[in-house]
PDB file of N, CA and C in Angstrom:
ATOM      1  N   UNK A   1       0.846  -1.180   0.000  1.00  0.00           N
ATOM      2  CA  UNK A   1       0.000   0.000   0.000  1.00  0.00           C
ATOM      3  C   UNK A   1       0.881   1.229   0.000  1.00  0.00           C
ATOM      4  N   UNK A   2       0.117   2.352  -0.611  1.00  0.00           N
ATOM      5  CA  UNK A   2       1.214   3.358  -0.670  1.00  0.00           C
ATOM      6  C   UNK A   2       1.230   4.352   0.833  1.00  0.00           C
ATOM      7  N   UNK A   3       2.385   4.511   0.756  1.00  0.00           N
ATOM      8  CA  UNK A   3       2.716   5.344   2.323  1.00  0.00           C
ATOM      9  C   UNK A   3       1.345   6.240   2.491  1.00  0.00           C
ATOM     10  N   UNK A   4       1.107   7.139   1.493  1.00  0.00           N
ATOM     11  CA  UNK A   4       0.551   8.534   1.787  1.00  0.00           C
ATOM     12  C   UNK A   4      -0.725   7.892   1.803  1.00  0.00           C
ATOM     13  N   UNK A   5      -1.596   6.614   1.226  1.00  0.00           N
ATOM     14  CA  UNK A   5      -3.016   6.519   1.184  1.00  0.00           C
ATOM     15  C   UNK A   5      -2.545   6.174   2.847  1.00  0.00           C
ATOM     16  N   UNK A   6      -1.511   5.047   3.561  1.00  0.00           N
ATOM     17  CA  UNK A   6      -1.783   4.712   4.935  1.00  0.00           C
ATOM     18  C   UNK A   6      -1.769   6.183   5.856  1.00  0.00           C
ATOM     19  N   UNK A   7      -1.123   7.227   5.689  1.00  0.00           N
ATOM     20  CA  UNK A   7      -1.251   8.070   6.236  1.00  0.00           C
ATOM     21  C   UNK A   7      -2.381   9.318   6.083  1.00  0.00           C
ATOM     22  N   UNK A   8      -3.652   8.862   5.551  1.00  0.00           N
ATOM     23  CA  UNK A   8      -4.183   9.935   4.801  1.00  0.00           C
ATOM     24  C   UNK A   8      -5.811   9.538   4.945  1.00  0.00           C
ATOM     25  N   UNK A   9      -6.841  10.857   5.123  1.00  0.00           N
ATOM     26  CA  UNK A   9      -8.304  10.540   5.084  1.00  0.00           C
ATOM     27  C   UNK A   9      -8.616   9.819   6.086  1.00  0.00           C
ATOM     28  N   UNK A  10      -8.148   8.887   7.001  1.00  0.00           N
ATOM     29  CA  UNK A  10      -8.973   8.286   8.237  1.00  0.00           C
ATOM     30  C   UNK A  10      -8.702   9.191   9.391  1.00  0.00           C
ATOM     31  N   UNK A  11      -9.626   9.179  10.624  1.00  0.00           N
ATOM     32  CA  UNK A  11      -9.661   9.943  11.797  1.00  0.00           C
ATOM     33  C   UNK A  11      -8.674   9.159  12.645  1.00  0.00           C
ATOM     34  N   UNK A  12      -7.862   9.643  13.845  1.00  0.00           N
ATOM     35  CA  UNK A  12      -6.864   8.800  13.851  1.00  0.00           C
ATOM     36  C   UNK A  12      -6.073   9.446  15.357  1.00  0.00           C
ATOM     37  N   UNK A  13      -4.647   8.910  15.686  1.00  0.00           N
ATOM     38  CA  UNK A  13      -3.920   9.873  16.659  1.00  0.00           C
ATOM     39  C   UNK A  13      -3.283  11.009  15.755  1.00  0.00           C
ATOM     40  N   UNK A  14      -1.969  11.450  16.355  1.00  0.00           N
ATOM     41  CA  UNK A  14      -1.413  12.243  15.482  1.00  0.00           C
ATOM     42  C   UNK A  14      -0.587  11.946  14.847  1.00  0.00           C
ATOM     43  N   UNK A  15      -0.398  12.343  13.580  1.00  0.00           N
ATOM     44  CA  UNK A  15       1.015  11.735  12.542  1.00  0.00           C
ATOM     45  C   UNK A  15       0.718  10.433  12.294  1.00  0.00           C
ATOM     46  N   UNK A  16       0.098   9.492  13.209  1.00  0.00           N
ATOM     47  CA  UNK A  16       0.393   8.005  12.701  1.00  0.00           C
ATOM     48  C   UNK A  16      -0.249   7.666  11.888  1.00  0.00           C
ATOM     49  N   UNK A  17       0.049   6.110  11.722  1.00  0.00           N
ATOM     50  CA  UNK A  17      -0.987   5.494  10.448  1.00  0.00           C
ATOM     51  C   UNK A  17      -2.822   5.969  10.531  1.00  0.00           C
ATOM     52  N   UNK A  18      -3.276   6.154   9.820  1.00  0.00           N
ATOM     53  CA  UNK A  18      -4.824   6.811   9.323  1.00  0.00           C
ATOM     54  C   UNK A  18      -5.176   7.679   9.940  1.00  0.00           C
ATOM     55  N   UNK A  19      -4.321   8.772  10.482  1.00  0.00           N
ATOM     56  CA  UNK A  19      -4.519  10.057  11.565  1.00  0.00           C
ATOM     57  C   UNK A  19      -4.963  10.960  10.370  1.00  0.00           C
ATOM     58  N   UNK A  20      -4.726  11.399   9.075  1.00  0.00           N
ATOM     59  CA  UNK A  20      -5.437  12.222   8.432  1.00  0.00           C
ATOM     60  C   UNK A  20      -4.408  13.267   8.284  1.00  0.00           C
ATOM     61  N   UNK A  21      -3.410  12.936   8.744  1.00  0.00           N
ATOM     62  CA  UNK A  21      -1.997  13.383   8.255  1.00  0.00           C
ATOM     63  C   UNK A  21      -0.745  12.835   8.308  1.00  0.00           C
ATOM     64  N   UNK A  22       0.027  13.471   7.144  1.00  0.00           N
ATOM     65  CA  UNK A  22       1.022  12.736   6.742  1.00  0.00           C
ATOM     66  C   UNK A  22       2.309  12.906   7.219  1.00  0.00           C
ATOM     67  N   UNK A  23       2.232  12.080   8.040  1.00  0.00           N
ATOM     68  CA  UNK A  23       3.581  11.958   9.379  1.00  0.00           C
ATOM     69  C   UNK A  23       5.239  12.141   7.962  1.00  0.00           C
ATOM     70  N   UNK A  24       5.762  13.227   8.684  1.00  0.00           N
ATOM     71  CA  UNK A  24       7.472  13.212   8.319  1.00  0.00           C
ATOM     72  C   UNK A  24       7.971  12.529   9.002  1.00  0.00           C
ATOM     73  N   UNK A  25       7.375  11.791  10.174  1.00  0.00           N
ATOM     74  CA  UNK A  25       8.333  10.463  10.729  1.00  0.00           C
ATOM     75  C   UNK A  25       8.642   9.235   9.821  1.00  0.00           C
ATOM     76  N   UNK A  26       7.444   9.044   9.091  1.00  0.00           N
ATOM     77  CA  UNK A  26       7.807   7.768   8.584  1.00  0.00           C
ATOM     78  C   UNK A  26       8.762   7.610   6.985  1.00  0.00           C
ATOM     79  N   UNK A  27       9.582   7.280   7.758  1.00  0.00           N
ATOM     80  CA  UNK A  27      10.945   6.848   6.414  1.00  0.00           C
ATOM     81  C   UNK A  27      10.561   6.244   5.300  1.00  0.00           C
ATOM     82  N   UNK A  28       9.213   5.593   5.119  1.00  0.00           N
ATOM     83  CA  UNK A  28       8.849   5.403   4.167  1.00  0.00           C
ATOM     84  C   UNK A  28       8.190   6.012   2.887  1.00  0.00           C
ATOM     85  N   UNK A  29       7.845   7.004   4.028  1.00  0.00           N
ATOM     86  CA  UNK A  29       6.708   7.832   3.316  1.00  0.00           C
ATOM     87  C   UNK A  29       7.641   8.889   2.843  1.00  0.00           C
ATOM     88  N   UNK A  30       8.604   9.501   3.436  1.00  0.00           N
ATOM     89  CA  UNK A  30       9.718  10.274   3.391  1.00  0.00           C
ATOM     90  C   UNK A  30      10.544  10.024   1.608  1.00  0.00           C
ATOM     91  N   UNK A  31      10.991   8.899   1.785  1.00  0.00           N
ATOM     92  CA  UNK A  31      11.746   8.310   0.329  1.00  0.00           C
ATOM     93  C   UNK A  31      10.594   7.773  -0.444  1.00  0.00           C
ATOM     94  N   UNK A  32       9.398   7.385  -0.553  1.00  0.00           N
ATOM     95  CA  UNK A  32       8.606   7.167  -1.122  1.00  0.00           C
ATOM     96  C   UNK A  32       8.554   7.519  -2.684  1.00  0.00           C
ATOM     97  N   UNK A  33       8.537   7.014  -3.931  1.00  0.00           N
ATOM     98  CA  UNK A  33       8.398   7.864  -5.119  1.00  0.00           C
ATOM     99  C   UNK A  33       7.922   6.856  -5.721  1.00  0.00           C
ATOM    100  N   UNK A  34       6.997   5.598  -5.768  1.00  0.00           N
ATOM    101  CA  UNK A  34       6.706   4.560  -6.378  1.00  0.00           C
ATOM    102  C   UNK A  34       5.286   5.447  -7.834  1.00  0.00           C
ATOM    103  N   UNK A  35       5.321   4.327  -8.267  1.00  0.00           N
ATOM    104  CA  UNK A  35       3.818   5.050  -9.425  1.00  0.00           C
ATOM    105  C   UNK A  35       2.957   5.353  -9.240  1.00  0.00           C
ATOM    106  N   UNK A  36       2.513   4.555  -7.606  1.00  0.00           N
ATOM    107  CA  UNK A  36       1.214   4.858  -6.893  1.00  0.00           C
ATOM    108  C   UNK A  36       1.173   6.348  -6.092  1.00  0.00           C
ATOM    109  N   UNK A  37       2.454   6.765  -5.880  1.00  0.00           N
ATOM    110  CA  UNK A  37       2.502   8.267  -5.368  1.00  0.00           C
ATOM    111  C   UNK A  37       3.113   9.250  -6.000  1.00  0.00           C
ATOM    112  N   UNK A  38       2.850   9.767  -6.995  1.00  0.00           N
ATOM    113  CA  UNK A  38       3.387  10.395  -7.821  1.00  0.00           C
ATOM    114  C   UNK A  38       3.484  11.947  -7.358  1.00  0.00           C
ATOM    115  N   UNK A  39       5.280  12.228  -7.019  1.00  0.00           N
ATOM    116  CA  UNK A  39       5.463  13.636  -6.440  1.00  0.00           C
ATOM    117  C   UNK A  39       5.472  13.515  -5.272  1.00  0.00           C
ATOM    118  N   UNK A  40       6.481  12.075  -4.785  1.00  0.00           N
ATOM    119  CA  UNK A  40       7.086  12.097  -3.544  1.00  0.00           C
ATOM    120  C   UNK A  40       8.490  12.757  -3.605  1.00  0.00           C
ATOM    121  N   UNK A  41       8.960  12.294  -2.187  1.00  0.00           N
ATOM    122  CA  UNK A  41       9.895  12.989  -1.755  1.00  0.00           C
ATOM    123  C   UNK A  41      11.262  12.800  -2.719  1.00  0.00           C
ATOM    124  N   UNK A  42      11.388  11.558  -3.296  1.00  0.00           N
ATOM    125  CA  UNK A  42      12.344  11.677  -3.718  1.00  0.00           C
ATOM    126  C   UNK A  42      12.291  11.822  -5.734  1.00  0.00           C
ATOM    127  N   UNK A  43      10.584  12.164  -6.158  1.00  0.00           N
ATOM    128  CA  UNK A  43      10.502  12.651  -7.443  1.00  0.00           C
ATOM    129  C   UNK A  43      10.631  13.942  -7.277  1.00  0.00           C
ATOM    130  N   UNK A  44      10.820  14.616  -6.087  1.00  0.00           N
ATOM    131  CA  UNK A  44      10.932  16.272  -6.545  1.00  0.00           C
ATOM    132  C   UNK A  44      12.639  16.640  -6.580  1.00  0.00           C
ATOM    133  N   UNK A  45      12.822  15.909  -6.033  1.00  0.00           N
ATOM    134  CA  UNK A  45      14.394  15.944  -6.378  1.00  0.00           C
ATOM    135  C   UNK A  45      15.055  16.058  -7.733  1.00  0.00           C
ATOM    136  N   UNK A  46      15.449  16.761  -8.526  1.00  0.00           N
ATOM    137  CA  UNK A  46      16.562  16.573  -9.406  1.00  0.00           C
ATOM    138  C   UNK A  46      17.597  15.748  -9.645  1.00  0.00           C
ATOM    139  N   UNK A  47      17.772  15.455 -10.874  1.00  0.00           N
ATOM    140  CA  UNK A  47      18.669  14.617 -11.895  1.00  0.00           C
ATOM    141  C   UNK A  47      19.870  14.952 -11.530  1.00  0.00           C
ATOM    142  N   UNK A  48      20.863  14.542 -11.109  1.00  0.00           N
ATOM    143  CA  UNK A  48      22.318  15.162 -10.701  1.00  0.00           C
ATOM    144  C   UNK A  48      23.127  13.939 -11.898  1.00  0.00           C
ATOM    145  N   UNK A  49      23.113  12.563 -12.066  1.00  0.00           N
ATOM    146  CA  UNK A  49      23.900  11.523 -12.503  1.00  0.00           C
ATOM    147  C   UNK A  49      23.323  11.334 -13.869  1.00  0.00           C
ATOM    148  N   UNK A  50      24.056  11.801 -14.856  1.00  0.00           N
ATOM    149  CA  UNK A  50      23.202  11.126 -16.096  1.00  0.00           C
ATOM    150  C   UNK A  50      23.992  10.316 -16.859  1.00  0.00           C
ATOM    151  N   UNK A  51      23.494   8.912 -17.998  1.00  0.00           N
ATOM    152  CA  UNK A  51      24.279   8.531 -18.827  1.00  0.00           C
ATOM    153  C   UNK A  51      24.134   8.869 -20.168  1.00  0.00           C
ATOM    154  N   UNK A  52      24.816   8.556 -20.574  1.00  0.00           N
ATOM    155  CA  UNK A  52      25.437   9.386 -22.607  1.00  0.00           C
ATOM    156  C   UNK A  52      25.414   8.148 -23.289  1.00  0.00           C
ATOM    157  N   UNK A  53      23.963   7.986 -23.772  1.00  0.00           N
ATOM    158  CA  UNK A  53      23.661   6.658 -24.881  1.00  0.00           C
ATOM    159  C   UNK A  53      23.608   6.925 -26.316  1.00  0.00           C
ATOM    160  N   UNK A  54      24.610   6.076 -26.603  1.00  0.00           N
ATOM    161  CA  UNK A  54      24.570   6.675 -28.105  1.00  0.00           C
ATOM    162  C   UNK A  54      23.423   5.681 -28.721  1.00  0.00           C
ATOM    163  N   UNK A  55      22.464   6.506 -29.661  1.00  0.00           N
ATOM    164  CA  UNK A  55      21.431   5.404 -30.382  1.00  0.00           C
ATOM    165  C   UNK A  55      21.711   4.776 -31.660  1.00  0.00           C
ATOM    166  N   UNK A  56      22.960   5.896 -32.233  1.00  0.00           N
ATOM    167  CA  UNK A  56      23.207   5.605 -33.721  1.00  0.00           C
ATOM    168  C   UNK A  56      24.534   6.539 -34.223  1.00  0.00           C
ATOM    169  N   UNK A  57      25.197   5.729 -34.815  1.00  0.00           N
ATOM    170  CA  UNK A  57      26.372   6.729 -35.138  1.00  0.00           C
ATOM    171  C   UNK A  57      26.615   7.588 -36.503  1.00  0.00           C
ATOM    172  N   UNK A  58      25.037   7.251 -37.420  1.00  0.00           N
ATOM    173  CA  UNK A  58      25.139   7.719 -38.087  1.00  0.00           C
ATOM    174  C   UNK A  58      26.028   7.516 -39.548  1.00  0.00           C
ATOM    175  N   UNK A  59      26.373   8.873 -40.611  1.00  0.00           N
ATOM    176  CA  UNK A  59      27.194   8.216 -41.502  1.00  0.00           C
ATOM    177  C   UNK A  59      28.496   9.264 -41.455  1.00  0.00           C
ATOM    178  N   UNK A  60      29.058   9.350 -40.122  1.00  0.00           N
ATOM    179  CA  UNK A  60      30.308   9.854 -39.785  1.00  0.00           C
ATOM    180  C   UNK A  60      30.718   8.861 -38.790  1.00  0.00           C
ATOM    181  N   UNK A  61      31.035   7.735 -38.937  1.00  0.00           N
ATOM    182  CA  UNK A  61      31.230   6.679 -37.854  1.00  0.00           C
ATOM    183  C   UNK A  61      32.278   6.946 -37.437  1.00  0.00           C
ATOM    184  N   UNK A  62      33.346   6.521 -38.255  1.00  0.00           N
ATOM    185  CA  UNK A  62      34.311   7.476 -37.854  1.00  0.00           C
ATOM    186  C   UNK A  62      34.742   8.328 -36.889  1.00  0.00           C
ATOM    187  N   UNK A  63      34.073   9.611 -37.513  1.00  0.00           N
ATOM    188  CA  UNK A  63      34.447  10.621 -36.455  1.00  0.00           C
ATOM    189  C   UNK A  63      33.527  10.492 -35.209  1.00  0.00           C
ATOM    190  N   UNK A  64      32.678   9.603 -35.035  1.00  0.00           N
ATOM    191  CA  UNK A  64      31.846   9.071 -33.819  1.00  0.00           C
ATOM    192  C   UNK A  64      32.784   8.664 -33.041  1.00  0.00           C
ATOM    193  N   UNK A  65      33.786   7.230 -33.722  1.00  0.00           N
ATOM    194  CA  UNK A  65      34.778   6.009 -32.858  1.00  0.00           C
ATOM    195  C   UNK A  65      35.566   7.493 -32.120  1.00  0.00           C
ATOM    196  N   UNK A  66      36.019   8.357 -32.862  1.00  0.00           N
ATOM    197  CA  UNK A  66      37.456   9.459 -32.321  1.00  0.00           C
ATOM    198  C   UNK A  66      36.738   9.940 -31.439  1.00  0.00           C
ATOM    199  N   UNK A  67      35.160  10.016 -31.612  1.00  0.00           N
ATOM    200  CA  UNK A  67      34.899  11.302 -30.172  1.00  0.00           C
ATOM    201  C   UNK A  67      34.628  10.033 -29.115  1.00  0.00           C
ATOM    202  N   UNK A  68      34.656   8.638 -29.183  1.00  0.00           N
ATOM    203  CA  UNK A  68      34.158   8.133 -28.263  1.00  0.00           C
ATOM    204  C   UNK A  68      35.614   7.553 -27.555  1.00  0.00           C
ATOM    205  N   UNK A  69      36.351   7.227 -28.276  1.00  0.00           N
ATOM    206  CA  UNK A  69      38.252   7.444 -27.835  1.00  0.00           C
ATOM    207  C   UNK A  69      38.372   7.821 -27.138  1.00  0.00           C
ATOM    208  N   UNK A  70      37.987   9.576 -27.262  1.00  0.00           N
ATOM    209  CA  UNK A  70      38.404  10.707 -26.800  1.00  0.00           C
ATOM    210  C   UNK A  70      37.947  11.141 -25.069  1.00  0.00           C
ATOM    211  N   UNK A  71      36.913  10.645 -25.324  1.00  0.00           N
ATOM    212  CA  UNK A  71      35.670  10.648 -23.875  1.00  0.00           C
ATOM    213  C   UNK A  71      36.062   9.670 -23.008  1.00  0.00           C
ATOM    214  N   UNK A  72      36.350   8.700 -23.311  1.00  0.00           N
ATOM    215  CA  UNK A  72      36.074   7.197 -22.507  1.00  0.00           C
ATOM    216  C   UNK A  72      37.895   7.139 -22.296  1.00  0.00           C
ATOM    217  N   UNK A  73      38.594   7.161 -22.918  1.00  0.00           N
ATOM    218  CA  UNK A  73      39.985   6.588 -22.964  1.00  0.00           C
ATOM    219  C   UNK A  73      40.012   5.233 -23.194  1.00  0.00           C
ATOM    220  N   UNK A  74      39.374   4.846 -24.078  1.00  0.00           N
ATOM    221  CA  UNK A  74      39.316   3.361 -24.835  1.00  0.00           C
ATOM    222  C   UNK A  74      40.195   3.182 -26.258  1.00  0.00           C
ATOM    223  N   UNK A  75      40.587   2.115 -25.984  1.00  0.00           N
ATOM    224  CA  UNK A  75      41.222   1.660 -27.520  1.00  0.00           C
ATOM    225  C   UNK A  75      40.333   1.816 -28.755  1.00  0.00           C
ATOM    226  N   UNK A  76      40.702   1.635 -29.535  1.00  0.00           N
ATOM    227  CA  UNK A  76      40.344   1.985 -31.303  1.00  0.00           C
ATOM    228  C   UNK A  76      39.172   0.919 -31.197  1.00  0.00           C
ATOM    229  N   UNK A  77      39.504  -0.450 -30.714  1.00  0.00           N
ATOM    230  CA  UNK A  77      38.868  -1.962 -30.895  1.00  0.00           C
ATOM    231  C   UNK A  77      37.771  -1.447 -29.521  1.00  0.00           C
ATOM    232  N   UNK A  78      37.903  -0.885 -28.356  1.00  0.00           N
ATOM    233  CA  UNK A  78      36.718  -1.021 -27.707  1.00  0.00           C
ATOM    234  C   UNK A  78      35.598   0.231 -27.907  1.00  0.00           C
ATOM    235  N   UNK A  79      36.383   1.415 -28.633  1.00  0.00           N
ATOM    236  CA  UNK A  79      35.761   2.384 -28.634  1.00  0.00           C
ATOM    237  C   UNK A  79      34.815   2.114 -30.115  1.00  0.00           C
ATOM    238  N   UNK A  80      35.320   1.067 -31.224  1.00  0.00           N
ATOM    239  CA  UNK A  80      34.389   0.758 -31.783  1.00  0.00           C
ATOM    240  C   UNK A  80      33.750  -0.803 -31.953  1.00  0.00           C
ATOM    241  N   UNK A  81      33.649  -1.106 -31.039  1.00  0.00           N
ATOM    242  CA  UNK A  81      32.599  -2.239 -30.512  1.00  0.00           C
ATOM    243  C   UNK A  81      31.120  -1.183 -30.015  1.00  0.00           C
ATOM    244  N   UNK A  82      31.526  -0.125 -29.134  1.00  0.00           N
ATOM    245  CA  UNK A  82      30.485   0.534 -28.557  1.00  0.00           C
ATOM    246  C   UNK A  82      29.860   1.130 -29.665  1.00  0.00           C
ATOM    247  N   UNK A  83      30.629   1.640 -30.682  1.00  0.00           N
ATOM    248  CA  UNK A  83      30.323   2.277 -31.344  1.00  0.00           C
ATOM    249  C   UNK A  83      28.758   1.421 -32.730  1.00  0.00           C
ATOM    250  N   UNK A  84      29.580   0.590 -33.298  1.00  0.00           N
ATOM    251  CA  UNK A  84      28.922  -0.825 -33.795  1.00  0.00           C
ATOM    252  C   UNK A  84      27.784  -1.402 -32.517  1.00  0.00           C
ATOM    253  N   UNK A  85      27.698  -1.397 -31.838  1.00  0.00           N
ATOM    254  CA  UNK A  85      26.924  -1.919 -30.839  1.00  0.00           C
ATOM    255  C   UNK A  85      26.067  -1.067 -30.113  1.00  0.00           C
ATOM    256  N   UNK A  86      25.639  -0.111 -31.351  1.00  0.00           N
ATOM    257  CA  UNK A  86      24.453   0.578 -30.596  1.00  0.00           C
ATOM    258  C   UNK A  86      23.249   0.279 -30.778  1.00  0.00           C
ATOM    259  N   UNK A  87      22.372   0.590 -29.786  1.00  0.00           N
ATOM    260  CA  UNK A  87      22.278   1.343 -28.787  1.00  0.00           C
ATOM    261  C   UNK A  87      23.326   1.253 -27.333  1.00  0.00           C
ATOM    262  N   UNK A  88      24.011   1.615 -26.588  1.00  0.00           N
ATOM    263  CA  UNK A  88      24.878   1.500 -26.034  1.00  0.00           C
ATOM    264  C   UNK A  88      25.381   2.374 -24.773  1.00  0.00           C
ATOM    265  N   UNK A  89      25.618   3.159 -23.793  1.00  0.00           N
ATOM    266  CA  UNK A  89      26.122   4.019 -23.327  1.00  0.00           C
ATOM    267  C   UNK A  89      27.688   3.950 -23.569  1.00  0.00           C
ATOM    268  N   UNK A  90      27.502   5.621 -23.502  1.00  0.00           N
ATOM    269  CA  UNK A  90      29.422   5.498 -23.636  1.00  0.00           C
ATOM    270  C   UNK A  90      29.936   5.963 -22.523  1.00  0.00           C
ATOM    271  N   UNK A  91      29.178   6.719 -21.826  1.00  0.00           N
ATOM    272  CA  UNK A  91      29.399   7.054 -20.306  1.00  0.00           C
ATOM    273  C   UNK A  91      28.653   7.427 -19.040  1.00  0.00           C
ATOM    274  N   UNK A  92      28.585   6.671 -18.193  1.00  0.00           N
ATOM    275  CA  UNK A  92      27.726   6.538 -17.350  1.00  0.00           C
ATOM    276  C   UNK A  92      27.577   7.246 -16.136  1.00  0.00           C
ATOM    277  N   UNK A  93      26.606   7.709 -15.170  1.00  0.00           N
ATOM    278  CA  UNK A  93      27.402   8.783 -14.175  1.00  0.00           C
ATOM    279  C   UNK A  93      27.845  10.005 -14.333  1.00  0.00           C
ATOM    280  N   UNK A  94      27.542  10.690 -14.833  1.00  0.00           N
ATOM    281  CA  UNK A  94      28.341  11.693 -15.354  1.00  0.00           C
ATOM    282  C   UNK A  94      27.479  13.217 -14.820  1.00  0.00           C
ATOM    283  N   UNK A  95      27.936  14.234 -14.734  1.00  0.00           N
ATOM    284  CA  UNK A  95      27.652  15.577 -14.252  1.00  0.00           C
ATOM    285  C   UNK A  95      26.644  15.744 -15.649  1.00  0.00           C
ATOM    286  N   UNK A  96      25.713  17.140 -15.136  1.00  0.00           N
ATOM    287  CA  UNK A  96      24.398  17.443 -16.462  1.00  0.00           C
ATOM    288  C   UNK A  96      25.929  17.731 -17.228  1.00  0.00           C
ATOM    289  N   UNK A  97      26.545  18.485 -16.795  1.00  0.00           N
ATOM    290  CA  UNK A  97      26.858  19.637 -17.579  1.00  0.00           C
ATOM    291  C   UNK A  97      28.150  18.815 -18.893  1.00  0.00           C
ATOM    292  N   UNK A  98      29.097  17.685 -18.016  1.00  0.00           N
ATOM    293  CA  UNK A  98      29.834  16.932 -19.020  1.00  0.00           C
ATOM    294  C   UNK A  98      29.034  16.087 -20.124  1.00  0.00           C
ATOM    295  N   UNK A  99      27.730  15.819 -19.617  1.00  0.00           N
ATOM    296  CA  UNK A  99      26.474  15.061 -20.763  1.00  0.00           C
ATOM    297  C   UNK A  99      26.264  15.437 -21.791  1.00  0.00           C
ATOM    298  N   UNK A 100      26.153  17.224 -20.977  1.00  0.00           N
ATOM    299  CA  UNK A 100      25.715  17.863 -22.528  1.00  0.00           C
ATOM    300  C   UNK A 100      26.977  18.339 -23.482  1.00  0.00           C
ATOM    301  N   UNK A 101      27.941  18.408 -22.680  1.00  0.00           N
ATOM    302  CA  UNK A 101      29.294  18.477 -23.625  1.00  0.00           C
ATOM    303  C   UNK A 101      29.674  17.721 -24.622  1.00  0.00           C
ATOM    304  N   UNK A 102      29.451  16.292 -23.976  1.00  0.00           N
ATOM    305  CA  UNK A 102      30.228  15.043 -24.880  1.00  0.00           C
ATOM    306  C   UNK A 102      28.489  14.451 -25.555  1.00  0.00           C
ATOM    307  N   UNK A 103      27.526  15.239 -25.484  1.00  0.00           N
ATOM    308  CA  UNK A 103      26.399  14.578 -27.007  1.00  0.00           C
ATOM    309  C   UNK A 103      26.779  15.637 -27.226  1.00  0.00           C
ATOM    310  N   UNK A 104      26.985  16.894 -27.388  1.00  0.00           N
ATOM    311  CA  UNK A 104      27.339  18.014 -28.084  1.00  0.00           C
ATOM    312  C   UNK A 104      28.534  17.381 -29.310  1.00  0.00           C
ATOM    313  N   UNK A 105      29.308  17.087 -28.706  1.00  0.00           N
ATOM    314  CA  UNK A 105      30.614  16.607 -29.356  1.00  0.00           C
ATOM    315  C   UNK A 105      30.022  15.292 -30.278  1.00  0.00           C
ATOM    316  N   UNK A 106      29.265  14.425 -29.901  1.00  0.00           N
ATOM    317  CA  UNK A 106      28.987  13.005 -30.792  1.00  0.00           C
ATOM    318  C   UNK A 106      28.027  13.750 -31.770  1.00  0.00           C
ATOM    319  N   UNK A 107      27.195  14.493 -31.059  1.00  0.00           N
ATOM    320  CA  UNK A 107      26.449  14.692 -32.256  1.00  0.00           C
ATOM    321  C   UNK A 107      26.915  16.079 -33.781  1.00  0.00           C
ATOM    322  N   UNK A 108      27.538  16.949 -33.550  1.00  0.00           N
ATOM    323  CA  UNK A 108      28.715  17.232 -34.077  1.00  0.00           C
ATOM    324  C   UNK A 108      28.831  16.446 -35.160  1.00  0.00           C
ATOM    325  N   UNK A 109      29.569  14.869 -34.468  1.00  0.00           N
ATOM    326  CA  UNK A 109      30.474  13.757 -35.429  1.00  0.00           C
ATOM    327  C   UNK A 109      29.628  13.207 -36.162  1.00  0.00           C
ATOM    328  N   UNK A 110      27.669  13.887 -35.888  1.00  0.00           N
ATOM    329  CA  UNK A 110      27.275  12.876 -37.141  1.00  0.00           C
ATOM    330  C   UNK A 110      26.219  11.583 -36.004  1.00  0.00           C
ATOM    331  N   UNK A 111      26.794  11.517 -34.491  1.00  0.00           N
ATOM    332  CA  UNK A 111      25.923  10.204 -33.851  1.00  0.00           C
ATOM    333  C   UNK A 111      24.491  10.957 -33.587  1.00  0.00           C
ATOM    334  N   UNK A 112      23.533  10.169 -33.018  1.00  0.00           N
ATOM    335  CA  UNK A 112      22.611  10.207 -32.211  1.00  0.00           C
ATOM    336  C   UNK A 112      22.796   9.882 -30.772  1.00  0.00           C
ATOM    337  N   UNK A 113      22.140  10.929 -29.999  1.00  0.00           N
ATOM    338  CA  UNK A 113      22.616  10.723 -28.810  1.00  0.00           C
ATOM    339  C   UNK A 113      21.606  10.537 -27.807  1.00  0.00           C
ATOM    340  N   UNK A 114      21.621   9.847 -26.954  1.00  0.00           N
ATOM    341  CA  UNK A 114      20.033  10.256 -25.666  1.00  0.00           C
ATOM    342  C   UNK A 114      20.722  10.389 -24.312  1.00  0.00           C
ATOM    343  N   UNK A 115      20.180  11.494 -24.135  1.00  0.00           N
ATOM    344  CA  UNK A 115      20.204  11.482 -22.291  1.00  0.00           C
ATOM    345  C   UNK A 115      19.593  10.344 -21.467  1.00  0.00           C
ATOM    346  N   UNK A 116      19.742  10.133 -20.462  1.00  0.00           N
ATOM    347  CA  UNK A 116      18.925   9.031 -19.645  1.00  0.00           C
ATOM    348  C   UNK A 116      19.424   9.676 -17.777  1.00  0.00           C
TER     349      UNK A 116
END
């Protein structure tokens, strides 16, 4: 059951389960963000970690393999396996701001790129 229906609409003590409010004690309800509660605590939070999926490299492959070299510090042979093997990430974890640098740069070379 979802945190906020157990904490919510019944007459009750205070804060606790079916009190008719929604206790900040409970750690569940706190981290809560499932489908059934949409615009919990931890969906209002912001994206800090993103990965750099390439979908397609397009017809500059090529200059795709060099920008993916270049990013990753991979050999010629692994930087185009990823490359050939898309859909794929090329880097995972990463700050907004280096995400949008390096699809800036693939797409440039000609790839398709997706945020995630």
């Amino acid at each position: 059951m979802c945190c906020r229906r157990r904490h919510s609409g019944q007459p009750g003590g205070a804060g606790g389960v079916g009190s008719g409010r929604q206790s900040a004690n409970c750690p569940a309800y706190a981290a809560h963000s499932g489908p059934e509660c949409p615009g919990g605590a931890a969906a209002a939070e912001e994206k800090t970690e993103f990965d750099v999926v390439l979908t397609s490299a397009g017809a500059g492959k090529i200059n795709v393999i060099k920008v993916v070299r270049e990013a990753t510090g991979l050999g010629l042979k692994e930087a185009k396996e990823i490359v050939d093997g898309a859909p794929k990430a090329v880097k995972e974890k990463i700050s907004k701001a280096d995400a949008d640098a390096l699809k800036a740069k693939l797409e440039e070379a000609g790839a398709s790129v997706e945020l995630k």
